[in-house]
ModelCIF file with pLDDT and N, C-alpha, C, O atoms, coordinates in Angstrom:
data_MODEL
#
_entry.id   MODEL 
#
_entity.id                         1 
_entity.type                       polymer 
_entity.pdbx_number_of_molecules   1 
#
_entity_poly.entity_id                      1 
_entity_poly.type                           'polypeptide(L)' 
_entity_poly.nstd_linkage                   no 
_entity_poly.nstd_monomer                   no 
_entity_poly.pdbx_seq_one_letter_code       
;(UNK)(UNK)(UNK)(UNK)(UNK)(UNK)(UNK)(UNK)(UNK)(UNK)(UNK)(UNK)(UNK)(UNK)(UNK)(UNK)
(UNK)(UNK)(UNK)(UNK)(UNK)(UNK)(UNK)(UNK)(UNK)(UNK)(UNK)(UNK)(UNK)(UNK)(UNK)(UNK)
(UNK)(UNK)(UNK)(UNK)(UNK)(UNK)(UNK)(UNK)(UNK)(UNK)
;
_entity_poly.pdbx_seq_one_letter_code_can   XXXXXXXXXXXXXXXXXXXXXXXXXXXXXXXXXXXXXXXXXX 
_entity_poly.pdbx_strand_id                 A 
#
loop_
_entity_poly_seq.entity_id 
_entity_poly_seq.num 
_entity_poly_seq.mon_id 
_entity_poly_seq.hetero 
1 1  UNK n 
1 2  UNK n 
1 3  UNK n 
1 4  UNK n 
1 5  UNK n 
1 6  UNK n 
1 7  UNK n 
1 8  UNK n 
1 9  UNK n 
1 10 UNK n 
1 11 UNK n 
1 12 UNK n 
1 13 UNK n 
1 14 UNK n 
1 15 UNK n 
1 16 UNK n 
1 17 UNK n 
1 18 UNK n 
1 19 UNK n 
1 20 UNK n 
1 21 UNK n 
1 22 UNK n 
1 23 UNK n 
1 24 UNK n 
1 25 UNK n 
1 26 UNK n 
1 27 UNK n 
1 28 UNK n 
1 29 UNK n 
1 30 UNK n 
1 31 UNK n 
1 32 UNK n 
1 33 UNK n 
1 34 UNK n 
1 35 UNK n 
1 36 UNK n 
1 37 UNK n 
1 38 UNK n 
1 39 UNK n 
1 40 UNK n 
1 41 UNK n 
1 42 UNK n 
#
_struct_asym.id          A 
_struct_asym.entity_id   1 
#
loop_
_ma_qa_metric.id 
_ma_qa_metric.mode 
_ma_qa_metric.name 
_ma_qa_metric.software_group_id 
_ma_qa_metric.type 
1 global pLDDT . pLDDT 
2 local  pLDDT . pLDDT 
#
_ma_qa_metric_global.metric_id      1 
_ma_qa_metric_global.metric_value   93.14 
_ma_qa_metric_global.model_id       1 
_ma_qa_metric_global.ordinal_id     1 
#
loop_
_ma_qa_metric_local.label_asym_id 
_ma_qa_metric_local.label_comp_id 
_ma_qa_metric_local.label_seq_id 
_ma_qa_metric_local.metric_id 
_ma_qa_metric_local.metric_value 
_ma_qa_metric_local.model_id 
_ma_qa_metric_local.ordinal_id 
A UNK 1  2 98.00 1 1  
A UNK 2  2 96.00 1 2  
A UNK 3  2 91.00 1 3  
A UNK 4  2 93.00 1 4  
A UNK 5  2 95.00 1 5  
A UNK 6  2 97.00 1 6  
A UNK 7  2 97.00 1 7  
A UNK 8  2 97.00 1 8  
A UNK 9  2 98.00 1 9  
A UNK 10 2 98.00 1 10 
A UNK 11 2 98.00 1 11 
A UNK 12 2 97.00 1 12 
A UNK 13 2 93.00 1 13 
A UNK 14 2 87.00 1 14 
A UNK 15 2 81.00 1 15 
A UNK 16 2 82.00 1 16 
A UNK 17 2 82.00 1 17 
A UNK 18 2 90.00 1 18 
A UNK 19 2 95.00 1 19 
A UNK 20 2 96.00 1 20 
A UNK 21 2 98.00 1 21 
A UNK 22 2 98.00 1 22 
A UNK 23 2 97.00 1 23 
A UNK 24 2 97.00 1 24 
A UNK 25 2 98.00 1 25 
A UNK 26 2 97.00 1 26 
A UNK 27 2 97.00 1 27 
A UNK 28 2 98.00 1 28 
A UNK 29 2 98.00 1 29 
A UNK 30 2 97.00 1 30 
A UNK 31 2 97.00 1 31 
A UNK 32 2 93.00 1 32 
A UNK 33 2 89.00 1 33 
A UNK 34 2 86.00 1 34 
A UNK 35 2 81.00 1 35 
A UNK 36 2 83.00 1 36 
A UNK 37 2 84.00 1 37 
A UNK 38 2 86.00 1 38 
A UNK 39 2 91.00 1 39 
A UNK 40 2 93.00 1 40 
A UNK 41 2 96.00 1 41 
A UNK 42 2 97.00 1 42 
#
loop_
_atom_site.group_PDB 
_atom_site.id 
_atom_site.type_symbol 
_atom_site.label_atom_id 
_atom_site.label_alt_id 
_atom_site.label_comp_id 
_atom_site.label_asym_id 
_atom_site.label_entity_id 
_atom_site.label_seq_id 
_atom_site.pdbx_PDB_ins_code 
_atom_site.Cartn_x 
_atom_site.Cartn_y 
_atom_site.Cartn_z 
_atom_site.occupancy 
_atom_site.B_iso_or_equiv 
_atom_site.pdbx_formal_charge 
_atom_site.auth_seq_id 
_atom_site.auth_comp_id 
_atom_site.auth_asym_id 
_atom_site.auth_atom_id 
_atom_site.pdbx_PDB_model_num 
ATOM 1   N N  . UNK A 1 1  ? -16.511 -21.717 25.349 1.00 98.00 ? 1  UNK A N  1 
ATOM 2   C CA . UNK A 1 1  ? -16.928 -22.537 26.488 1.00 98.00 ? 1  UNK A CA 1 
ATOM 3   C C  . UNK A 1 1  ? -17.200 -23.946 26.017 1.00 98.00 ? 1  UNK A C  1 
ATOM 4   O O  . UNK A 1 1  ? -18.234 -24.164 25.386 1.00 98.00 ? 1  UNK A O  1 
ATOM 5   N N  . UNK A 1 2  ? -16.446 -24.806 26.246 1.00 96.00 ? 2  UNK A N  1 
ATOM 6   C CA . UNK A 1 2  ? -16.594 -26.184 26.352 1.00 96.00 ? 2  UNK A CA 1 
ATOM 7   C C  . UNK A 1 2  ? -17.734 -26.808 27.192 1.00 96.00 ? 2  UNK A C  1 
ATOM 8   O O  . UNK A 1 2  ? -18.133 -26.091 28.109 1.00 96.00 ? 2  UNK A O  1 
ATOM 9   N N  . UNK A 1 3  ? -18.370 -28.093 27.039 1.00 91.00 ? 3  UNK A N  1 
ATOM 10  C CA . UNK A 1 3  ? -19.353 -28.729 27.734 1.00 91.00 ? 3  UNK A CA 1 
ATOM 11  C C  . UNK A 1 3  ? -18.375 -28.836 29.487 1.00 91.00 ? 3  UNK A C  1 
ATOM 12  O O  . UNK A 1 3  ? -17.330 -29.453 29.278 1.00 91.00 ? 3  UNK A O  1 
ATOM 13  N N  . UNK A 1 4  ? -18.430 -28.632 30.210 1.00 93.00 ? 4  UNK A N  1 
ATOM 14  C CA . UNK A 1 4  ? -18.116 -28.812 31.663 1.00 93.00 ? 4  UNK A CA 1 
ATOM 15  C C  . UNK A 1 4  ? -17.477 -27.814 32.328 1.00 93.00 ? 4  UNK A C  1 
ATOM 16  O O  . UNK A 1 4  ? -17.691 -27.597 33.521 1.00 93.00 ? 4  UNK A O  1 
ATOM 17  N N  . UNK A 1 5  ? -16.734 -27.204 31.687 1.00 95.00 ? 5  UNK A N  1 
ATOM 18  C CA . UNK A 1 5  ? -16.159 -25.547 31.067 1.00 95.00 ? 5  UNK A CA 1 
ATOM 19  C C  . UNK A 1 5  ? -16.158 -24.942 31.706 1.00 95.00 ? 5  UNK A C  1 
ATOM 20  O O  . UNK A 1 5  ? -16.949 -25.289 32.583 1.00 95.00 ? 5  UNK A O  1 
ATOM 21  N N  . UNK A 1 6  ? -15.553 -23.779 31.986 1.00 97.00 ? 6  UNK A N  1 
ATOM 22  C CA . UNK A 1 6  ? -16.025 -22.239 32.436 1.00 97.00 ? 6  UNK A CA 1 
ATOM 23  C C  . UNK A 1 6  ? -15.693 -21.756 31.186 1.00 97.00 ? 6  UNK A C  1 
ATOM 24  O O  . UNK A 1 6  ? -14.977 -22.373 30.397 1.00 97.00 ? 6  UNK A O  1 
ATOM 25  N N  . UNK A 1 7  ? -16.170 -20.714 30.985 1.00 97.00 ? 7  UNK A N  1 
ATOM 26  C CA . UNK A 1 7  ? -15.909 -19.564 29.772 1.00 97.00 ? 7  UNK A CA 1 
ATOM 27  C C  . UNK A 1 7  ? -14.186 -18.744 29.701 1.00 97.00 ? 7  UNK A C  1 
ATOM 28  O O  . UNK A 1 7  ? -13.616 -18.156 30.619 1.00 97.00 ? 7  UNK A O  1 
ATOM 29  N N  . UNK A 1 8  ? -13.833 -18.914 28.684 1.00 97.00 ? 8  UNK A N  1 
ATOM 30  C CA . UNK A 1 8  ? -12.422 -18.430 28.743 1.00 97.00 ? 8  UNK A CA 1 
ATOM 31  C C  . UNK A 1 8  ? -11.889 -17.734 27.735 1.00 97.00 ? 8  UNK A C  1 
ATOM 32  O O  . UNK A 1 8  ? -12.074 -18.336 26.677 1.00 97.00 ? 8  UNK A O  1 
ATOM 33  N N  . UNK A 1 9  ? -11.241 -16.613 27.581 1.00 98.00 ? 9  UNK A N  1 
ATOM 34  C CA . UNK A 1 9  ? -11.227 -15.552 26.782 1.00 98.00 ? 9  UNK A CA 1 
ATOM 35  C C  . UNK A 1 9  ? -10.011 -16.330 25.344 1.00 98.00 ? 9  UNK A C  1 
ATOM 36  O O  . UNK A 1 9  ? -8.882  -16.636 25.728 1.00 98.00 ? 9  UNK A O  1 
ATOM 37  N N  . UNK A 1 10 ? -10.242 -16.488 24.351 1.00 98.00 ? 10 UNK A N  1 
ATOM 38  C CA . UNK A 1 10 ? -9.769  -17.012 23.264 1.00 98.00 ? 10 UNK A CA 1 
ATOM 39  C C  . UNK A 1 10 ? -8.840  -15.968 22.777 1.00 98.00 ? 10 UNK A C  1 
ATOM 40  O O  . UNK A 1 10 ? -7.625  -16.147 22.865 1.00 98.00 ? 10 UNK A O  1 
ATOM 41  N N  . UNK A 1 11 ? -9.361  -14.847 22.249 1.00 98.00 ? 11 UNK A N  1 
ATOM 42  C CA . UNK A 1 11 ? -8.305  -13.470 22.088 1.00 98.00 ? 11 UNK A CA 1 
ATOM 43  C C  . UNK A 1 11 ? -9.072  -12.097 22.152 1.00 98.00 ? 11 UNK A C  1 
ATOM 44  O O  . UNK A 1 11 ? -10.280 -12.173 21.926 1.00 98.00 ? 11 UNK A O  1 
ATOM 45  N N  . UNK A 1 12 ? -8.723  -11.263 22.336 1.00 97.00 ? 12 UNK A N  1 
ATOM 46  C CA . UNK A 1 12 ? -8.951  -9.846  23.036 1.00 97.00 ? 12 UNK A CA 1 
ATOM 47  C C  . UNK A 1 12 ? -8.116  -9.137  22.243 1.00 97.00 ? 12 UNK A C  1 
ATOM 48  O O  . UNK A 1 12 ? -7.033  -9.632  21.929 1.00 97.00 ? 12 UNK A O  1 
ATOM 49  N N  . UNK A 1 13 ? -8.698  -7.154  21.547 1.00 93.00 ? 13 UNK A N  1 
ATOM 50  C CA . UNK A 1 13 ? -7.855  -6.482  21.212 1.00 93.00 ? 13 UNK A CA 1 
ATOM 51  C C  . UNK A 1 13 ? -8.640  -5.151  22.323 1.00 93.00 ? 13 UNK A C  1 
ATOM 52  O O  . UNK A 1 13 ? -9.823  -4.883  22.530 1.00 93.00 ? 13 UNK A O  1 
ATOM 53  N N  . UNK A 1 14 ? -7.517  -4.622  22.788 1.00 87.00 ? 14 UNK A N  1 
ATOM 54  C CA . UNK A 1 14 ? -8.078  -3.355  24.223 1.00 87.00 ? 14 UNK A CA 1 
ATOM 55  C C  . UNK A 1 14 ? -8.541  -2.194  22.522 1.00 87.00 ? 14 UNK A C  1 
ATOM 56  O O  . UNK A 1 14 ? -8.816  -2.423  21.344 1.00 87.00 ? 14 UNK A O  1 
ATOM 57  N N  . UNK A 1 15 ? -8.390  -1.045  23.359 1.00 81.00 ? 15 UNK A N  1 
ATOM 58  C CA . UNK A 1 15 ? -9.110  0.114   22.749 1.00 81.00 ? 15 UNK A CA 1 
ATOM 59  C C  . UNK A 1 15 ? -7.788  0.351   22.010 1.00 81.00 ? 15 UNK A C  1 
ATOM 60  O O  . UNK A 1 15 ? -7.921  0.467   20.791 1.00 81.00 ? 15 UNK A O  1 
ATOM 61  N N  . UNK A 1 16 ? -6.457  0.453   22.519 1.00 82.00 ? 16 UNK A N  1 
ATOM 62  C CA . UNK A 1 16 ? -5.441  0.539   21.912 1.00 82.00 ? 16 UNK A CA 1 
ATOM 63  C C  . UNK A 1 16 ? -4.924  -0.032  20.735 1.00 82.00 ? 16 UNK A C  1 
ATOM 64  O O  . UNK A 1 16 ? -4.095  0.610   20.090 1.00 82.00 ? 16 UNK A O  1 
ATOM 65  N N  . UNK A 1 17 ? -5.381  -1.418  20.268 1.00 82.00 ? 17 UNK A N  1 
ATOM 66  C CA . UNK A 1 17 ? -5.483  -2.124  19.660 1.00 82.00 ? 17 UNK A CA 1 
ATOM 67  C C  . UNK A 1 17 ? -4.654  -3.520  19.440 1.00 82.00 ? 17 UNK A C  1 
ATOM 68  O O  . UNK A 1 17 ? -4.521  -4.376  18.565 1.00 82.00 ? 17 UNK A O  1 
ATOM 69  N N  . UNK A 1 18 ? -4.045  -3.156  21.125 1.00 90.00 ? 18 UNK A N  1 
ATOM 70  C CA . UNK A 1 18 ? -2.805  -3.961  21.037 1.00 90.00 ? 18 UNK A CA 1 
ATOM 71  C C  . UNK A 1 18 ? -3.844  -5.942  21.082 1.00 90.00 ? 18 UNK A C  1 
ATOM 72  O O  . UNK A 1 18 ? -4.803  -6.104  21.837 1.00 90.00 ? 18 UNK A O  1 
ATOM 73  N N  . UNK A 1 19 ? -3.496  -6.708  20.456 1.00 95.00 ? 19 UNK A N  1 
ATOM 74  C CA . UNK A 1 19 ? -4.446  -7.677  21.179 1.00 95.00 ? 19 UNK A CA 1 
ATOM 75  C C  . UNK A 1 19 ? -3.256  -9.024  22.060 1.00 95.00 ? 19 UNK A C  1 
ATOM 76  O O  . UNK A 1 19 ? -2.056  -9.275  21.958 1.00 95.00 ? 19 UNK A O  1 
ATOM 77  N N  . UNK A 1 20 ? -4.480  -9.642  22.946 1.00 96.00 ? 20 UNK A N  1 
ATOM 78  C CA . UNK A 1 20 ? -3.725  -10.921 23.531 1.00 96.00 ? 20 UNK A CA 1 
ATOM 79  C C  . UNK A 1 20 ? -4.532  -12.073 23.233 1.00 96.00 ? 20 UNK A C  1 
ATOM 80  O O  . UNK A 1 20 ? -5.614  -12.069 22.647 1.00 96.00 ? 20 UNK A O  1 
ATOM 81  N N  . UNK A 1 21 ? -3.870  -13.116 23.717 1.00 98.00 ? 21 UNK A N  1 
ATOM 82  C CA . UNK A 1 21 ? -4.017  -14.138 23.057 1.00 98.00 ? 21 UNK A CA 1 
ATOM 83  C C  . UNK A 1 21 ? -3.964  -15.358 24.770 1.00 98.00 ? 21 UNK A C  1 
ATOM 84  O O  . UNK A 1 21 ? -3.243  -15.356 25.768 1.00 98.00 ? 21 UNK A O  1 
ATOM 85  N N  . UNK A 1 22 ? -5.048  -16.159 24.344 1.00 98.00 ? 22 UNK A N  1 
ATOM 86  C CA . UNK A 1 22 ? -4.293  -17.484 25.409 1.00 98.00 ? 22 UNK A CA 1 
ATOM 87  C C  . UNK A 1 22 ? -3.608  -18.214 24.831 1.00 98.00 ? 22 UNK A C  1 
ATOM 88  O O  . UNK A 1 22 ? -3.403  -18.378 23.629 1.00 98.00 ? 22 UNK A O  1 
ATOM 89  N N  . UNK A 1 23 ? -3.097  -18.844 26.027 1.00 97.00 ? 23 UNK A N  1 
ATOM 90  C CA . UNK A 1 23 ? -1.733  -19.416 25.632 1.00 97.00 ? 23 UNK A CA 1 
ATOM 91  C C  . UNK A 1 23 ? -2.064  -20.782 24.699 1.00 97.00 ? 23 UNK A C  1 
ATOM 92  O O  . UNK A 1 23 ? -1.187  -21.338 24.039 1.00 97.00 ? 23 UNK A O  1 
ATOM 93  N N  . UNK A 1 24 ? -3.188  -21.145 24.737 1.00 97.00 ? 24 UNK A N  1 
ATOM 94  C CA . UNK A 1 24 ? -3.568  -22.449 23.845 1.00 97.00 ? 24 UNK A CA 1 
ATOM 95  C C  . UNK A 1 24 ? -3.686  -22.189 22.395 1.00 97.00 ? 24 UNK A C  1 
ATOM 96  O O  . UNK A 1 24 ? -3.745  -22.944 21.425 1.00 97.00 ? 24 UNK A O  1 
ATOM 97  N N  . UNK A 1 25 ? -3.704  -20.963 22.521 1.00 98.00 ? 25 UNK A N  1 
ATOM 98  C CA . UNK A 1 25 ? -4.349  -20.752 20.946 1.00 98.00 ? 25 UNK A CA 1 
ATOM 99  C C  . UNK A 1 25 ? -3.329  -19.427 20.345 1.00 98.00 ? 25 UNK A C  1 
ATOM 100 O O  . UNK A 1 25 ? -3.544  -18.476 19.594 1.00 98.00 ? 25 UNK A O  1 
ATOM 101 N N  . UNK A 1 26 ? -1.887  -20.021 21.254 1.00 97.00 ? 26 UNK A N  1 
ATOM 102 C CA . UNK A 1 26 ? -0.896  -18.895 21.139 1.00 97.00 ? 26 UNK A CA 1 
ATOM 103 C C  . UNK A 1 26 ? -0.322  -19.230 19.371 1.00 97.00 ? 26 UNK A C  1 
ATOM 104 O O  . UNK A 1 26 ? -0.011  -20.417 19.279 1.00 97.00 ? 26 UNK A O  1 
ATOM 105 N N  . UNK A 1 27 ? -0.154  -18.548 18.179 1.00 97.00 ? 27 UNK A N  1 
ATOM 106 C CA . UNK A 1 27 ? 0.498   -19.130 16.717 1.00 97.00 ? 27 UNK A CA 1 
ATOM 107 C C  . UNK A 1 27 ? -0.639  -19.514 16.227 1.00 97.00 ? 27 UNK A C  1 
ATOM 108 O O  . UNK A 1 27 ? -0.566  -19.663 15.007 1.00 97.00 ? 27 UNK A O  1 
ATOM 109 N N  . UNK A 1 28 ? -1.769  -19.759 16.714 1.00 98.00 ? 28 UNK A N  1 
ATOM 110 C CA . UNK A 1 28 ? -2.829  -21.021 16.217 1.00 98.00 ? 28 UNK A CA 1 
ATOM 111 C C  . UNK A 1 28 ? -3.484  -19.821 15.701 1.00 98.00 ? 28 UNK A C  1 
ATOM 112 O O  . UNK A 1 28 ? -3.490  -19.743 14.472 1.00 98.00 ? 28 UNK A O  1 
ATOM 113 N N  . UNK A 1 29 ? -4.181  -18.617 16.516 1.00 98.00 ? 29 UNK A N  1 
ATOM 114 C CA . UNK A 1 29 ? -5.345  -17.861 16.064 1.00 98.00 ? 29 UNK A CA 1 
ATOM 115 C C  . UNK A 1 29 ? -4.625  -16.158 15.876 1.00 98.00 ? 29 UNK A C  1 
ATOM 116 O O  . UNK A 1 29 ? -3.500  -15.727 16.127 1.00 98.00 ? 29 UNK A O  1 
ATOM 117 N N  . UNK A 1 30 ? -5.670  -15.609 15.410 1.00 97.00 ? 30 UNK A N  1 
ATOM 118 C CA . UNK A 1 30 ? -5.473  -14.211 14.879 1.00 97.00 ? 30 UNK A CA 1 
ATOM 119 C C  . UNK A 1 30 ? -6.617  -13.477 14.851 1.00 97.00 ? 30 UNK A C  1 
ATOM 120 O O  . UNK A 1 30 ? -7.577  -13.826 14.164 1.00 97.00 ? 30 UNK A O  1 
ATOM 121 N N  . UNK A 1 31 ? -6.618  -12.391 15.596 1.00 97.00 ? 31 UNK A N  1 
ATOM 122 C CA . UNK A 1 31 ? -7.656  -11.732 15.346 1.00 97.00 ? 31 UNK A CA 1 
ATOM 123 C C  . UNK A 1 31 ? -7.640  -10.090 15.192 1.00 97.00 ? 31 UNK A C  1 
ATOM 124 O O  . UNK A 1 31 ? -6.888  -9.310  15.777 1.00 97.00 ? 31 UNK A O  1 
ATOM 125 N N  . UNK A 1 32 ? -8.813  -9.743  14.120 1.00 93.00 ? 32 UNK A N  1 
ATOM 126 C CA . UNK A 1 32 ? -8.391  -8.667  13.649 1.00 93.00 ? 32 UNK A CA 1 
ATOM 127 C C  . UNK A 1 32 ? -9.934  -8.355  13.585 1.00 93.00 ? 32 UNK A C  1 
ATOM 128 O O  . UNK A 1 32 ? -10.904 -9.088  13.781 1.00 93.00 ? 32 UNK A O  1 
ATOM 129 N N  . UNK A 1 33 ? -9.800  -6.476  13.103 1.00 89.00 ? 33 UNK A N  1 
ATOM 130 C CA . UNK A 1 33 ? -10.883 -5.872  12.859 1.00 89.00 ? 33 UNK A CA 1 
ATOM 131 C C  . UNK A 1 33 ? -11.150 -5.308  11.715 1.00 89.00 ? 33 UNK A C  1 
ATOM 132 O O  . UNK A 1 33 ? -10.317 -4.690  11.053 1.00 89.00 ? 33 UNK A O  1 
ATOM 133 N N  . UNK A 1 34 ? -12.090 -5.445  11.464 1.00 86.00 ? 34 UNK A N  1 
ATOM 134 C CA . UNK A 1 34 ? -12.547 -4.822  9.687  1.00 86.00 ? 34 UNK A CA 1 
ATOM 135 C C  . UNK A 1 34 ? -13.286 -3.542  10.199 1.00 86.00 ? 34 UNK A C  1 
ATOM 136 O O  . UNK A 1 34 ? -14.509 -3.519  10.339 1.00 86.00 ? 34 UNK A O  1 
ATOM 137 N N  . UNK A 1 35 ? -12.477 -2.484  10.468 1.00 81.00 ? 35 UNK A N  1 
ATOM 138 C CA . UNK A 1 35 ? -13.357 -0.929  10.771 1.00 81.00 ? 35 UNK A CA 1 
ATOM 139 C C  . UNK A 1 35 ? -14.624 -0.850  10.219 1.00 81.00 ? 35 UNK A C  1 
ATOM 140 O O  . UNK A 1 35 ? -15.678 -1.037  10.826 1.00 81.00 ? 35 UNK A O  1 
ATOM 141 N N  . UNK A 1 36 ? -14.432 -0.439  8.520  1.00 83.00 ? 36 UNK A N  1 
ATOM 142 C CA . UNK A 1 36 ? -15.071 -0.129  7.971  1.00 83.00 ? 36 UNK A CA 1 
ATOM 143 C C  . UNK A 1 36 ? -16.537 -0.777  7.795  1.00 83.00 ? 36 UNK A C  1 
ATOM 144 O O  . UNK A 1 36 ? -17.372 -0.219  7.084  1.00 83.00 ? 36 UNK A O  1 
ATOM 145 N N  . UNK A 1 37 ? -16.842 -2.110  8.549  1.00 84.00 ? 37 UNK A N  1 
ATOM 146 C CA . UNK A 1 37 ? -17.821 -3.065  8.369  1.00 84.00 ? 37 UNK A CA 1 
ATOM 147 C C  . UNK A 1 37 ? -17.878 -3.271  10.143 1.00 84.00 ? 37 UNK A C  1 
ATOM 148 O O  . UNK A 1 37 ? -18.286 -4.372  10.513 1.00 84.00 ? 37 UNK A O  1 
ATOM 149 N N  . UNK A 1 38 ? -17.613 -2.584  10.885 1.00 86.00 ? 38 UNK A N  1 
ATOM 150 C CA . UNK A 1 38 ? -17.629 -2.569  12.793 1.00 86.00 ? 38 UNK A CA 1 
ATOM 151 C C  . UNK A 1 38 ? -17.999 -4.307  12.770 1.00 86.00 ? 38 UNK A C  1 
ATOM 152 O O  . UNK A 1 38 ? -19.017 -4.787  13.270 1.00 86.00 ? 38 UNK A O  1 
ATOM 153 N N  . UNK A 1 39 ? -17.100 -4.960  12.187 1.00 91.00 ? 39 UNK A N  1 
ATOM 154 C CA . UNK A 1 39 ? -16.795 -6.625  11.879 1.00 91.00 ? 39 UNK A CA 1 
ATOM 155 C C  . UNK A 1 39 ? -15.186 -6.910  13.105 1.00 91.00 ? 39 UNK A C  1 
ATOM 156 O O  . UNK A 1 39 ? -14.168 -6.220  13.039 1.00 91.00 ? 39 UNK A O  1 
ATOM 157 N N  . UNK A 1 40 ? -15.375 -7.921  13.973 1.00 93.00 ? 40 UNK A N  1 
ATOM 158 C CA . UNK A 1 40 ? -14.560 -8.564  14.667 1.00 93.00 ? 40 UNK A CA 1 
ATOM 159 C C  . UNK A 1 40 ? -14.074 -9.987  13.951 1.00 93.00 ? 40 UNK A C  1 
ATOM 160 O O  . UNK A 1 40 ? -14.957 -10.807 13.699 1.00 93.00 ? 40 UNK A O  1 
ATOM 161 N N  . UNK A 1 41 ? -12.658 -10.308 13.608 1.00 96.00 ? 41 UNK A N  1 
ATOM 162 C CA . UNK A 1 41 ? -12.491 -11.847 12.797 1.00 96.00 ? 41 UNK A CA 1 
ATOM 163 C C  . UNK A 1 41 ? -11.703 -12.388 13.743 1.00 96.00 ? 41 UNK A C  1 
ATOM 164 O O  . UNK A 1 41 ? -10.888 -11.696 14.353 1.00 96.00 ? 41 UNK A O  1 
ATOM 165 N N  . UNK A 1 42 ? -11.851 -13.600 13.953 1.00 97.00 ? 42 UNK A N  1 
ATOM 166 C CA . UNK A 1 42 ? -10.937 -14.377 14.592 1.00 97.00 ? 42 UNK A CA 1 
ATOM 167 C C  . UNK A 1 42 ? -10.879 -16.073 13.817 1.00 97.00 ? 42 UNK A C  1 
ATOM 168 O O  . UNK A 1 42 ? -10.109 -16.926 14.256 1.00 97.00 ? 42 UNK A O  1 
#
C-alpha cells in the first residue's frame, strides 16, 4: 500500500501452490516458501 493507495495484492501462492503475480511486478518478483521454517519470501 502506497501513501494515497488502496492495498493491492503483490504475489499470492493458493493451497495448490500454483502462485500469481501482478502485472507490475510481473519478471520483477518471486515468491516462494521455506516449509520447513512456515517462512513466506518474496
Amino acid at each position: 500500500q502506497a501513501p494515497g493507495n488502496q492495498r493491492e495484492l503483490v504475489a499470492g501462492i493458493g493451497s495448490g501452490g500454483s502462485a500469481t503475480y501482478a502485472n507490475s511486478v510481473k519478471g520483477r518478483a518471486t515468491i516462494s516458501r521455506e516449509n520447513a521454517k512456515n517462512t513466506l519470501h518474496l
